[in-house]
N, C-alpha and C. Protein backbone atom coordinates (compact mmCIF):
# COMPACT_ATOMS: atom_id res chain seq x y z
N UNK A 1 0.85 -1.20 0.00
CA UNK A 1 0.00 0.00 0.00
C UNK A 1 0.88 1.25 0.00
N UNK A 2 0.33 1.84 -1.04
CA UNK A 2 1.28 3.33 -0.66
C UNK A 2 0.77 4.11 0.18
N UNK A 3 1.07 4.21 1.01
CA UNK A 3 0.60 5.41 2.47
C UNK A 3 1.17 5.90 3.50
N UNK A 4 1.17 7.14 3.99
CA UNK A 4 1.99 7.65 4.66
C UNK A 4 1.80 8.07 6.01
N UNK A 5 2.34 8.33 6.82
CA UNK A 5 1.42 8.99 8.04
C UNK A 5 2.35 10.81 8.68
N UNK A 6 1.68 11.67 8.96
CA UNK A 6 3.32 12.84 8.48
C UNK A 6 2.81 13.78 10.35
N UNK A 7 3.63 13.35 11.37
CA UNK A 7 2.82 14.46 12.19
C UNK A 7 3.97 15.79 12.07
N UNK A 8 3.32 16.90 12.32
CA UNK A 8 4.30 18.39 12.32
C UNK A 8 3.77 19.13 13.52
N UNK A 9 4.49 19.22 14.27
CA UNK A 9 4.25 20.20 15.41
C UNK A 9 5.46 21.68 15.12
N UNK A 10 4.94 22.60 15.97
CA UNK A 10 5.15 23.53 15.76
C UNK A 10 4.67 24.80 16.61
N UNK A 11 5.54 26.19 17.12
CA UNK A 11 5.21 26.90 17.77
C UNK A 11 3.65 27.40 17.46
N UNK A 12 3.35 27.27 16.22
CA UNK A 12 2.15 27.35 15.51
C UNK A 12 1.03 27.15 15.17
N UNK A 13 1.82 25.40 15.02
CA UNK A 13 0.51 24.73 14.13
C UNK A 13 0.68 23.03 15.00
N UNK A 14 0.18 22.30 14.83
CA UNK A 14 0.16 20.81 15.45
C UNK A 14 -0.63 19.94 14.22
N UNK A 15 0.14 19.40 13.22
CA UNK A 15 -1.12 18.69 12.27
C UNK A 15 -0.41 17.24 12.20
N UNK A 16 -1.34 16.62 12.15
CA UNK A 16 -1.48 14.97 11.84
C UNK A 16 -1.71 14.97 10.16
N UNK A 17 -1.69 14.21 9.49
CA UNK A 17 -1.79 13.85 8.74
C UNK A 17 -1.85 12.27 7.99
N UNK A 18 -2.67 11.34 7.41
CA UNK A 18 -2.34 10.07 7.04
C UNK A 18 -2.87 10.42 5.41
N UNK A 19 -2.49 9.83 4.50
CA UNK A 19 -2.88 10.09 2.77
C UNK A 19 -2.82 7.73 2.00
N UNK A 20 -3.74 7.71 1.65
CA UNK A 20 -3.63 6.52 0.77
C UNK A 20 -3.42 7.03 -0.39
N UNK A 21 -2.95 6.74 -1.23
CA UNK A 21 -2.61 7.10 -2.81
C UNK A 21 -3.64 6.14 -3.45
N UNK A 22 -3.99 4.97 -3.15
CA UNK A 22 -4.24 3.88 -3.41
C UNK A 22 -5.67 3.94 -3.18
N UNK A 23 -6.58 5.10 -2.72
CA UNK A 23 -8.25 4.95 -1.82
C UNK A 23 -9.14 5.61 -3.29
N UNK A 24 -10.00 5.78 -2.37
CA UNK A 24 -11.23 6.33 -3.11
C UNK A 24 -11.80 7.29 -2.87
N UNK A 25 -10.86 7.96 -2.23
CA UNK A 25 -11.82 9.45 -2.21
C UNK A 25 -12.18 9.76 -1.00
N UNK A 26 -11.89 8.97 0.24
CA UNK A 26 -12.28 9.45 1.25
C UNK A 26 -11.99 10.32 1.93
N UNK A 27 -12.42 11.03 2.57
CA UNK A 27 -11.83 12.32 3.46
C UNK A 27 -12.37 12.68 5.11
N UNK A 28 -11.17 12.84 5.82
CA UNK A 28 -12.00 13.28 6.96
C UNK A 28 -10.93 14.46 7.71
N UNK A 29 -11.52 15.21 7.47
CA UNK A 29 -10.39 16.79 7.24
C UNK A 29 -11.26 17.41 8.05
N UNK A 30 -10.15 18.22 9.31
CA UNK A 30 -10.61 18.94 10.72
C UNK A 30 -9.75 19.99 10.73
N UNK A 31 -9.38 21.10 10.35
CA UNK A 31 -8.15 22.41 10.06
C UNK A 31 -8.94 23.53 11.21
N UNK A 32 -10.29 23.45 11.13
CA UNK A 32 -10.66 24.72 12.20
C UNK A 32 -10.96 25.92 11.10
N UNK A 33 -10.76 25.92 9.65
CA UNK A 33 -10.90 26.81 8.75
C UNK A 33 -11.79 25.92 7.99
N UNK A 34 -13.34 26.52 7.80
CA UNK A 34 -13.93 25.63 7.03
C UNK A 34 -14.07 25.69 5.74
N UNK A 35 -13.78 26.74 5.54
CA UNK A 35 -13.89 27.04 3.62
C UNK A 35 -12.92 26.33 3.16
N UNK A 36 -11.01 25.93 4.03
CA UNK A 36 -10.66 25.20 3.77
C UNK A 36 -10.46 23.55 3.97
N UNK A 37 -11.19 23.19 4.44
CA UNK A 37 -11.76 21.97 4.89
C UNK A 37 -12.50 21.88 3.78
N UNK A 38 -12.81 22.37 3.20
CA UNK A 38 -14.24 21.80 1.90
C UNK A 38 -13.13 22.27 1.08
N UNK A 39 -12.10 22.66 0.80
CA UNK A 39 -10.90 22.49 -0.63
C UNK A 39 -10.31 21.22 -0.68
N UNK A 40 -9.71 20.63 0.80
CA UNK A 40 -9.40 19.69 1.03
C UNK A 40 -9.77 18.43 0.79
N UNK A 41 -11.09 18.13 1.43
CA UNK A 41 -12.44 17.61 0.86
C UNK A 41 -12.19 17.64 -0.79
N UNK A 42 -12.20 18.47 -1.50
CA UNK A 42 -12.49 18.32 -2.84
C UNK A 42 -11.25 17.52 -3.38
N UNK A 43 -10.17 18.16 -2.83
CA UNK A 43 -8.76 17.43 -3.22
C UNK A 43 -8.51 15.72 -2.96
N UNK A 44 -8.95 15.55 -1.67
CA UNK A 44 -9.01 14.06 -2.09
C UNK A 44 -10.33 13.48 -2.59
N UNK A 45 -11.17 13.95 -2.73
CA UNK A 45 -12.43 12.89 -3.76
C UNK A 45 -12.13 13.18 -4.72
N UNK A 46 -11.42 14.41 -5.62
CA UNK A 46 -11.12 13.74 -6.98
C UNK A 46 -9.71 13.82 -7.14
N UNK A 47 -9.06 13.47 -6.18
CA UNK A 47 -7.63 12.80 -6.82
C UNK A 47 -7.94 11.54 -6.12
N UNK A 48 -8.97 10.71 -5.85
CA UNK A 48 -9.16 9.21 -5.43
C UNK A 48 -7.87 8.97 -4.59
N UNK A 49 -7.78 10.25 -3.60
CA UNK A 49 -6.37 9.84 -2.61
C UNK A 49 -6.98 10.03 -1.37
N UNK A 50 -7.31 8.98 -0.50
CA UNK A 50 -8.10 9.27 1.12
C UNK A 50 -6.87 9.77 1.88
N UNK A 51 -7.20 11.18 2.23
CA UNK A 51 -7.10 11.96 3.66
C UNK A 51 -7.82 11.87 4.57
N UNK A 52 -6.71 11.69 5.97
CA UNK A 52 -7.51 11.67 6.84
C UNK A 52 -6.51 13.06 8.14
N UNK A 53 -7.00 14.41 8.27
CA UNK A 53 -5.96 15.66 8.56
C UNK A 53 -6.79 15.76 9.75
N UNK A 54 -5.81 16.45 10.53
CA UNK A 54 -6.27 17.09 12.00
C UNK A 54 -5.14 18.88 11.86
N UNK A 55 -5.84 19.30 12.07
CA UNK A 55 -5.19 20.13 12.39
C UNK A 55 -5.40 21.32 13.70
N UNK A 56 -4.99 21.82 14.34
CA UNK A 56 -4.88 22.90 15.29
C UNK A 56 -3.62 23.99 15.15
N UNK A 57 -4.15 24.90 15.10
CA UNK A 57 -3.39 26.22 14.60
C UNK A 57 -3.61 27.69 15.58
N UNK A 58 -2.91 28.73 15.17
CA UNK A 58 -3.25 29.61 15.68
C UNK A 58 -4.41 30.56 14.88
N UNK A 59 -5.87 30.34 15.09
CA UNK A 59 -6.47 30.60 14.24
C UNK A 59 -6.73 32.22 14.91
N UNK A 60 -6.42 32.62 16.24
CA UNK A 60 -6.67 33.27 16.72
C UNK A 60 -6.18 35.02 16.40
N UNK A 61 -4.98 34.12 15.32
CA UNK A 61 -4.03 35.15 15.05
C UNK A 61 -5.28 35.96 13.40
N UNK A 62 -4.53 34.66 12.67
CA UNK A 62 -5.05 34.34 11.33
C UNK A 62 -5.28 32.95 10.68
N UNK A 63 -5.47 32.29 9.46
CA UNK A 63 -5.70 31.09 9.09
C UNK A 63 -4.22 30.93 8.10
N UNK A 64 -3.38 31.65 8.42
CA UNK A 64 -2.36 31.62 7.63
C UNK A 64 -1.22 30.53 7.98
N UNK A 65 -0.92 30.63 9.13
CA UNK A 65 -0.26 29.44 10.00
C UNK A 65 -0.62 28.10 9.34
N UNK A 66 -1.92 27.73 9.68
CA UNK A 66 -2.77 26.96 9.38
C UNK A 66 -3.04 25.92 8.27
N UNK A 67 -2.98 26.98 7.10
CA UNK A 67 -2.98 26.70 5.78
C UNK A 67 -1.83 25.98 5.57
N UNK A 68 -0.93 26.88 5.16
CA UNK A 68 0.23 27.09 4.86
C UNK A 68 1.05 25.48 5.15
N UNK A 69 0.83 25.27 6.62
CA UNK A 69 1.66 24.34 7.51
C UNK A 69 0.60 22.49 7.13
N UNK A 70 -0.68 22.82 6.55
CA UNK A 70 -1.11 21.96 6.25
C UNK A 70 -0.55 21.38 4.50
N UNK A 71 -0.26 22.70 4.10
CA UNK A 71 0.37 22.05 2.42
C UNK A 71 1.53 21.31 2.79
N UNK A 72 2.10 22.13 3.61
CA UNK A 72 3.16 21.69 4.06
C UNK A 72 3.23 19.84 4.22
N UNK A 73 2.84 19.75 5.28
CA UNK A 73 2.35 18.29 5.85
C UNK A 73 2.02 17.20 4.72
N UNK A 74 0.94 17.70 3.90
CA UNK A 74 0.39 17.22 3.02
C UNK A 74 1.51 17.03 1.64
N UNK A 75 2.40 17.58 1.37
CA UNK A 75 3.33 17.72 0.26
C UNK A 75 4.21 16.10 1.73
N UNK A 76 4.66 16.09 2.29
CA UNK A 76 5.43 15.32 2.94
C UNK A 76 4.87 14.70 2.97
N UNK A 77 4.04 13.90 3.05
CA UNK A 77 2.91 12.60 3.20
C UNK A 77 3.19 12.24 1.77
N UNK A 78 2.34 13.21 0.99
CA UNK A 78 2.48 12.77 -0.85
C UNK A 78 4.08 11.99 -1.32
N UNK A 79 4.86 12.70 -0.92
CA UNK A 79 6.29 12.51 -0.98
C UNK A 79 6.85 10.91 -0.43
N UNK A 80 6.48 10.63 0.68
CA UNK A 80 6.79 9.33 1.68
C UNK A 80 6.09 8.19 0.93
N UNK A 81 4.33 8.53 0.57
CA UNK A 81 3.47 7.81 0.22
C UNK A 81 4.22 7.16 -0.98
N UNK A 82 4.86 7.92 -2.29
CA UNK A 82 4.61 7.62 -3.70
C UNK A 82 6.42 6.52 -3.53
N UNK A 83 7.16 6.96 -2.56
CA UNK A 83 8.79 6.35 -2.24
C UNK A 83 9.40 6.62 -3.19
N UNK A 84 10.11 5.06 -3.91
CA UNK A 84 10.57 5.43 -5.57
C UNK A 84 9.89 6.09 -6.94
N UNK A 85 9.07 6.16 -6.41
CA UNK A 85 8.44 6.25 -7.72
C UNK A 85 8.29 5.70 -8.66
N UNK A 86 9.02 3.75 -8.66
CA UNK A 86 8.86 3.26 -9.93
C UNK A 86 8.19 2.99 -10.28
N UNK A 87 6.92 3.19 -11.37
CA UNK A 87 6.03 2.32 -12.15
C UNK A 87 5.21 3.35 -12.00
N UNK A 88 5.44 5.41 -11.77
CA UNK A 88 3.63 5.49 -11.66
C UNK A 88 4.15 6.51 -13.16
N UNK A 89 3.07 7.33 -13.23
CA UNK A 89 2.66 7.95 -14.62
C UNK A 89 3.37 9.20 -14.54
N UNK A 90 3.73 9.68 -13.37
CA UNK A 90 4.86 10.83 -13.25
C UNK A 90 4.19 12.37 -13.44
N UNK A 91 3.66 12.45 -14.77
CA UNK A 91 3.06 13.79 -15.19
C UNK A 91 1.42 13.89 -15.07
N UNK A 92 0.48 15.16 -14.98
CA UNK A 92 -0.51 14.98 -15.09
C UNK A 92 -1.06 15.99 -15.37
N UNK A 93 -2.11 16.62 -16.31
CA UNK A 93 -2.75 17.84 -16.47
C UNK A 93 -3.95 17.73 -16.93
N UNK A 94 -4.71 18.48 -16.24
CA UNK A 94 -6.01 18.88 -16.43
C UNK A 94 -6.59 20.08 -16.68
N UNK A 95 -8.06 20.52 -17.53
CA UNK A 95 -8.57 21.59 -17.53
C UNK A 95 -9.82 21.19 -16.64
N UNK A 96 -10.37 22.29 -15.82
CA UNK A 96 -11.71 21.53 -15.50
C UNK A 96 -12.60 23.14 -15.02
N UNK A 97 -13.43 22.95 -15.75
CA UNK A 97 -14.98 23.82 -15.89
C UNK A 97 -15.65 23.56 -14.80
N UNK A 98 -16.07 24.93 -14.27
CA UNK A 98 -16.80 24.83 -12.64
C UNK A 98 -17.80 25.99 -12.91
N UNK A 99 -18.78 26.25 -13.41
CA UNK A 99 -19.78 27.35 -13.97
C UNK A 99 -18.81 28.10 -14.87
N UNK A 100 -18.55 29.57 -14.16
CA UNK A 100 -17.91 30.62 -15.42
C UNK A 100 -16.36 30.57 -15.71
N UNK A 101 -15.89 29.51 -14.68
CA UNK A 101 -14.38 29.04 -14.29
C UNK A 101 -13.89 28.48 -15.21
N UNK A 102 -12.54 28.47 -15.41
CA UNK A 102 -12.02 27.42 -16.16
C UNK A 102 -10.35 27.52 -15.49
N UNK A 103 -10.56 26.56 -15.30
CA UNK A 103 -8.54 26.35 -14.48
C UNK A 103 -7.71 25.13 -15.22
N UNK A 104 -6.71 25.16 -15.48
CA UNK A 104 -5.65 24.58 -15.98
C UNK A 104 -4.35 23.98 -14.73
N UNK A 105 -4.07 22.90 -14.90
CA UNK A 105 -3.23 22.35 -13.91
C UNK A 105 -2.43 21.02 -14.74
N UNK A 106 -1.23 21.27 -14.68
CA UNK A 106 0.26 20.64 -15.14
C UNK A 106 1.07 20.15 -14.16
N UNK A 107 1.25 19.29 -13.76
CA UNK A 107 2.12 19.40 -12.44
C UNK A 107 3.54 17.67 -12.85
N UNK A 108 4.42 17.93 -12.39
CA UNK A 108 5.25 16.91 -12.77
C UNK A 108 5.83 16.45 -11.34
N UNK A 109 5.64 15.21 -10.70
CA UNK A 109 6.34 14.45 -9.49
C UNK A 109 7.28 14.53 -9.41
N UNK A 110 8.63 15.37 -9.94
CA UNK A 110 9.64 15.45 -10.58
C UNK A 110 10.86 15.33 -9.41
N UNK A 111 10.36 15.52 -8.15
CA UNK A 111 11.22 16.47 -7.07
C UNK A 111 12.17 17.66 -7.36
N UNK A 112 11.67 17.98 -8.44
CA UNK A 112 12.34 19.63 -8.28
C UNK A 112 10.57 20.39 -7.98
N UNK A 113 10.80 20.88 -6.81
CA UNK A 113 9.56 22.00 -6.59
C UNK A 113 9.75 23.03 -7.44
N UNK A 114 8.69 23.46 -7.89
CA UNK A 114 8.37 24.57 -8.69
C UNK A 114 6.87 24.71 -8.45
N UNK A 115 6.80 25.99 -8.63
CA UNK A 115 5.04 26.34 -8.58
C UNK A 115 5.09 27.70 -9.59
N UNK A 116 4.17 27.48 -10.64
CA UNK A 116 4.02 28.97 -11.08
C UNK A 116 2.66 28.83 -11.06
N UNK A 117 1.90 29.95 -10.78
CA UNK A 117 0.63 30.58 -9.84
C UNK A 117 0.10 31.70 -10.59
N UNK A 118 -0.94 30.88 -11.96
CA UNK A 118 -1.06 32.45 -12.59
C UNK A 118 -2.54 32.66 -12.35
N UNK A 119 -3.13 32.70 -10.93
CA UNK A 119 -4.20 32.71 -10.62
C UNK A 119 -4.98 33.39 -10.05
N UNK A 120 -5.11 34.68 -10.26
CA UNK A 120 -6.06 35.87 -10.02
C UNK A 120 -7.21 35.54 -9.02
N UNK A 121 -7.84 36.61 -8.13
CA UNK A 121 -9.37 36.15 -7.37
C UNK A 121 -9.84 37.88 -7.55
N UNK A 122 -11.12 37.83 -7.75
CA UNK A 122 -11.55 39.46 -8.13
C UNK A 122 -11.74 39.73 -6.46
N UNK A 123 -11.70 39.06 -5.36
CA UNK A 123 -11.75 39.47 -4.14
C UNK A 123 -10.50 39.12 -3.26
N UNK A 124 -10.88 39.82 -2.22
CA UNK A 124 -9.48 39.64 -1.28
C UNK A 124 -10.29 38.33 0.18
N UNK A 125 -11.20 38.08 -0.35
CA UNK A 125 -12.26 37.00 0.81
C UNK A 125 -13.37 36.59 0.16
N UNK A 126 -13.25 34.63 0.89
CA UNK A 126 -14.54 33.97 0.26
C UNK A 126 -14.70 33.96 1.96
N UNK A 127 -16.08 34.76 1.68
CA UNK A 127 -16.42 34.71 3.46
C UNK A 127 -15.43 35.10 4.05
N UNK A 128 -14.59 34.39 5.30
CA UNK A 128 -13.86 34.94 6.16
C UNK A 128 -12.48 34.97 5.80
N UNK A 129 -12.29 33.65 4.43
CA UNK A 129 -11.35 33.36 4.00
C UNK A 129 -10.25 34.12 3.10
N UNK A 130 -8.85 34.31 3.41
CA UNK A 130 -8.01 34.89 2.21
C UNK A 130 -7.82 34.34 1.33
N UNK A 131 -8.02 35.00 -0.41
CA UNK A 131 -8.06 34.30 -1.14
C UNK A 131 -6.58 33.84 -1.51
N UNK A 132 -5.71 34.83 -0.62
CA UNK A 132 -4.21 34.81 -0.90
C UNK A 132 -3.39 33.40 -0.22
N UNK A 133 -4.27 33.06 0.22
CA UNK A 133 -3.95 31.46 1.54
C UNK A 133 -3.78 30.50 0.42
N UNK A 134 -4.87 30.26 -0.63
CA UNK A 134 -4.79 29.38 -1.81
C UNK A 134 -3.59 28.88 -2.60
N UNK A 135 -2.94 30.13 -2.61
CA UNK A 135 -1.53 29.92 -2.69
C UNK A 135 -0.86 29.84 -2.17
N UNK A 136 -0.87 30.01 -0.83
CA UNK A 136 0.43 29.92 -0.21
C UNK A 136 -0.09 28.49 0.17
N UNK A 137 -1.29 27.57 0.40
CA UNK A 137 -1.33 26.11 0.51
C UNK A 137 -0.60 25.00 -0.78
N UNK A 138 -1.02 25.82 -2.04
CA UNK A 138 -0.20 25.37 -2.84
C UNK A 138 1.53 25.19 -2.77
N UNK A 139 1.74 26.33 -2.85
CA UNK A 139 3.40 26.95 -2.11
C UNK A 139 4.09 25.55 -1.51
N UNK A 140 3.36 25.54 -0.17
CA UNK A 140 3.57 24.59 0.55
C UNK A 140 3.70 23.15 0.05
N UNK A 141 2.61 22.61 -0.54
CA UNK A 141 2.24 21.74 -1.16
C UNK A 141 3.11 20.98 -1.98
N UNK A 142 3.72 21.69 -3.07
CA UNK A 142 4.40 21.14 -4.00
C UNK A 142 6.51 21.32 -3.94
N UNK A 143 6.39 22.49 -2.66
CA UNK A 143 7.61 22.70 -2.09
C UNK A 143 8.05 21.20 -1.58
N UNK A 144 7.05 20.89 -0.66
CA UNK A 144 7.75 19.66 0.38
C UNK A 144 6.95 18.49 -0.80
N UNK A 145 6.59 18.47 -1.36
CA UNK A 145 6.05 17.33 -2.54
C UNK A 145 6.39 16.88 -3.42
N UNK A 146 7.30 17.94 -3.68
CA UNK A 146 8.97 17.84 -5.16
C UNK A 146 8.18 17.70 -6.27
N UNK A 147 7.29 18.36 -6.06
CA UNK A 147 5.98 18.54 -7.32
C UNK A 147 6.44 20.03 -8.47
N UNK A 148 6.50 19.85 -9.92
CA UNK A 148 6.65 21.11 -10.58
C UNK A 148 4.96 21.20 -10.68
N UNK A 149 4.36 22.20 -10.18
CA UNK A 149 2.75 22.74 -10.66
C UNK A 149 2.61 23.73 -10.92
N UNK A 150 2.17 23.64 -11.86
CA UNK A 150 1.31 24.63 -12.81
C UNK A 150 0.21 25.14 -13.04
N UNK A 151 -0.65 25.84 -12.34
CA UNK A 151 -2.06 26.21 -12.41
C UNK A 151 -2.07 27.37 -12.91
N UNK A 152 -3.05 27.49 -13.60
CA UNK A 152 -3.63 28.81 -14.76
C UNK A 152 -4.90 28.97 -14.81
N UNK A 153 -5.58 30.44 -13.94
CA UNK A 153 -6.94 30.72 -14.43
C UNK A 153 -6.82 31.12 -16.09
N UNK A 154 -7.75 30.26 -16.79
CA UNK A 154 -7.99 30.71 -17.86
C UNK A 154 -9.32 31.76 -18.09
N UNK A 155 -10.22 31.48 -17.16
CA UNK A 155 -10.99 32.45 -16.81
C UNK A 155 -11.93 32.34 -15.62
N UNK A 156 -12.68 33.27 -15.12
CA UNK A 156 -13.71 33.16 -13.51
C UNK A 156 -14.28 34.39 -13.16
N UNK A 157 -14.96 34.44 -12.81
CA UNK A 157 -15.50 35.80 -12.05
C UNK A 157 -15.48 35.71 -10.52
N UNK A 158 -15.91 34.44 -10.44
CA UNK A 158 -16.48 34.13 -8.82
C UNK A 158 -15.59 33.48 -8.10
N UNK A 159 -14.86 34.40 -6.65
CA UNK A 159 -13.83 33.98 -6.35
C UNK A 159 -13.71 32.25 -5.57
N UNK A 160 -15.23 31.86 -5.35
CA UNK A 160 -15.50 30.95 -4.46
C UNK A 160 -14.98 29.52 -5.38
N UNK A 161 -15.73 29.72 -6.73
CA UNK A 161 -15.47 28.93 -8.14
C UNK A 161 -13.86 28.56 -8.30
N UNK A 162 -13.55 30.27 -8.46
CA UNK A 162 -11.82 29.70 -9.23
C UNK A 162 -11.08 28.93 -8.01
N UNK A 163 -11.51 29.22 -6.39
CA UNK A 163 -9.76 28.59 -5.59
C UNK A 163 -10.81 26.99 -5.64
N UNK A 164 -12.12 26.50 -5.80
CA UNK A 164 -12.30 25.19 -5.43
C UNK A 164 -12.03 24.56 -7.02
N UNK A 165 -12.30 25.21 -8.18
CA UNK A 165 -11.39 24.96 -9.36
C UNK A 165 -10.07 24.95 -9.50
N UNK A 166 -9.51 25.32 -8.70
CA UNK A 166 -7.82 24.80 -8.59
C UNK A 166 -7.55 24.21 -7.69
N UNK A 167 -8.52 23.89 -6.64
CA UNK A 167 -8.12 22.20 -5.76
C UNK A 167 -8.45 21.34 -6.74
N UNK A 168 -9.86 21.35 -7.37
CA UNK A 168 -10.08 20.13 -8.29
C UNK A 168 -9.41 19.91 -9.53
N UNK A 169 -8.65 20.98 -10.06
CA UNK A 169 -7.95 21.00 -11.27
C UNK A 169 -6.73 19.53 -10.76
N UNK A 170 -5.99 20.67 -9.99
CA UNK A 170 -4.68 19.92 -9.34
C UNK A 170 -5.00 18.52 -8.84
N UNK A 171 -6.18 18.31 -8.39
CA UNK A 171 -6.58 16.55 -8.13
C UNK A 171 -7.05 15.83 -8.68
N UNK A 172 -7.07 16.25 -9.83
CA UNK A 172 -7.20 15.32 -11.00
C UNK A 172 -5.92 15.30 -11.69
N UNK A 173 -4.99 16.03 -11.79
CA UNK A 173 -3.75 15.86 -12.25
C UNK A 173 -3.23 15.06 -11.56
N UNK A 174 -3.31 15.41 -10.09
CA UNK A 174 -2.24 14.59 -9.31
C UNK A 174 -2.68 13.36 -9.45
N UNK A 175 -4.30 12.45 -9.47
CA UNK A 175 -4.73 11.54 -9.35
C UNK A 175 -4.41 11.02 -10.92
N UNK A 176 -3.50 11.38 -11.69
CA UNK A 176 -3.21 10.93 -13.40
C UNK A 176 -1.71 10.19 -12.64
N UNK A 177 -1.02 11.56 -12.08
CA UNK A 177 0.58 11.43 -12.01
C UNK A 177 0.58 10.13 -11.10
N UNK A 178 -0.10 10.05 -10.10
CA UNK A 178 0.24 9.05 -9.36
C UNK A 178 -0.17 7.39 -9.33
N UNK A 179 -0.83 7.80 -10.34
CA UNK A 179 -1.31 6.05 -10.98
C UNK A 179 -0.24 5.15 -11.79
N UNK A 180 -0.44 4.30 -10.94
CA UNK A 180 0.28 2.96 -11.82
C UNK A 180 0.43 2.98 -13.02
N UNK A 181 1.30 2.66 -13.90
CA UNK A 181 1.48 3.18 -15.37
C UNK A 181 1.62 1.73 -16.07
N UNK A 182 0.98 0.37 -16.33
CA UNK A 182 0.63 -1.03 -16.61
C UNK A 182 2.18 -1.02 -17.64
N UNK A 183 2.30 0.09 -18.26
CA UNK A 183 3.45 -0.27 -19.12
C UNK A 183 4.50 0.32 -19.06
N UNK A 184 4.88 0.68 -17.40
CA UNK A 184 5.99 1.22 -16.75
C UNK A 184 6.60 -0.36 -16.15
N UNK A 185 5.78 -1.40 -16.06
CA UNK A 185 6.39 -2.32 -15.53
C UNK A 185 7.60 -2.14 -14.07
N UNK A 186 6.74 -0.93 -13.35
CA UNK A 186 7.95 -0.94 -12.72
C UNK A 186 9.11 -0.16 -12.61
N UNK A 187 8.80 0.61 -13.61
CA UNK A 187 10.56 1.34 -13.62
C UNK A 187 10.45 2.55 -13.44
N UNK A 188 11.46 3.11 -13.59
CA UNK A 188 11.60 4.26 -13.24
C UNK A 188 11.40 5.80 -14.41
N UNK A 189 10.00 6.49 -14.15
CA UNK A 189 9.75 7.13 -15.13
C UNK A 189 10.48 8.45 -15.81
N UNK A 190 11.96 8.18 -15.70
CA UNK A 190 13.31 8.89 -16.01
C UNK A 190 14.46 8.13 -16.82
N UNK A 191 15.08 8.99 -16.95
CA UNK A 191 16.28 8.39 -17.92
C UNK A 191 17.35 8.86 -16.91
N UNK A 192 17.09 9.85 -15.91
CA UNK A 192 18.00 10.15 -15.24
C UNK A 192 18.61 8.71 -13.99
N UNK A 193 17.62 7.87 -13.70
CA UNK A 193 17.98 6.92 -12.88
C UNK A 193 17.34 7.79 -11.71
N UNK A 194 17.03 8.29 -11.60
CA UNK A 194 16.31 8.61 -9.95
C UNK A 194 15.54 9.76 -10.19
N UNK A 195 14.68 9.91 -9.29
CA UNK A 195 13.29 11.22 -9.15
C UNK A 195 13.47 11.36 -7.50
């Protein structure tokens, strides 16, 4: 089974974390931020990767701690979960339509982190939420995940649309990259000899 278990404590933040690569979608995600609890939620039912997150933060401050320290977590789990990497599909990209939305997501298992973030919000809050957190969960995410990602609003009006269109963009990519590849037999999806 590929699965990981990642705890992070911190003057900050305290998060648990467990991820199957291998599930179906299940989720049971507790951050104390609920707008992001339902991104999370979206991220593993369609990357068919069961999370199961705890988190406690300083919400008292802001949800920035919070966020941030959960990509975090979550990029290290992804990382432990996938090991060598031999035999999965490596790359993955998606477009995916959410009413007036349209988001784009490229991302390569590569372990070189990279993130380019060309993703606009016409507000500075969904509800209580910063829309600027979206990224910095990403940030996190693909930093400790050795993930290159790529997300692109191609278009949106509604800020609530585009950040849950770029959890679901990215989890359907990731749920491409991390699948068994029947005619990888196993190996290693490089010429370099290691990822």
């Amino acid at each position: 089974m590929r699965t990981a278990e990642i705890s992070r404590k911190t003057a900050e933040t305290e998060i648990t974390v467990a991820i199957n690569l291998d599930g179906t979608g299940q989720y049971d995600v507790n951050t104390g931020v609920g707008f992001f609890d339902h991104m999370l939620d979206q991220l593993a039912r369609h990357a068919l990767i069961d999370i199961t997150l705890r988190a406690k933060g300083d919400l008292h401050i802001d949800d920035h701690h919070t966020v941030e320290d959960c990509g975090i977590a979550l990029g290290q789990a992804l990382a432990r979960a996938l090991g060598d990497k031999k035999g999965i599909r490596r790359y993955g990209h998606f477009a995916l339509a959410m009413d007036d939305t349209q988001i784009g997501c490229a991302l390569d298992l590569s372990a070189r982190p990279f993130l380019v973030w060309n993703v606009d919000f016409p507000t500075a809050k969904i509800g209580t939420f910063d829309t600027e957190l979206v990224r910095e969960f990403f940030q996190g995410f693909a930093t400790h995940g050795g993930i290159t990602l790529h997300v692109d609003r191609i278009h949106g009006v509604n800020s609530h649309h585009i950040a849950e269109a770029a959890f679901k963009a990215t989890a359907r990519a990731l749920r491409m990259a991390v699948e068994p590849d029947p005619r990888m037999a196993g190996q290693l999806p490089s010429t370099k000899g290691a990822l």
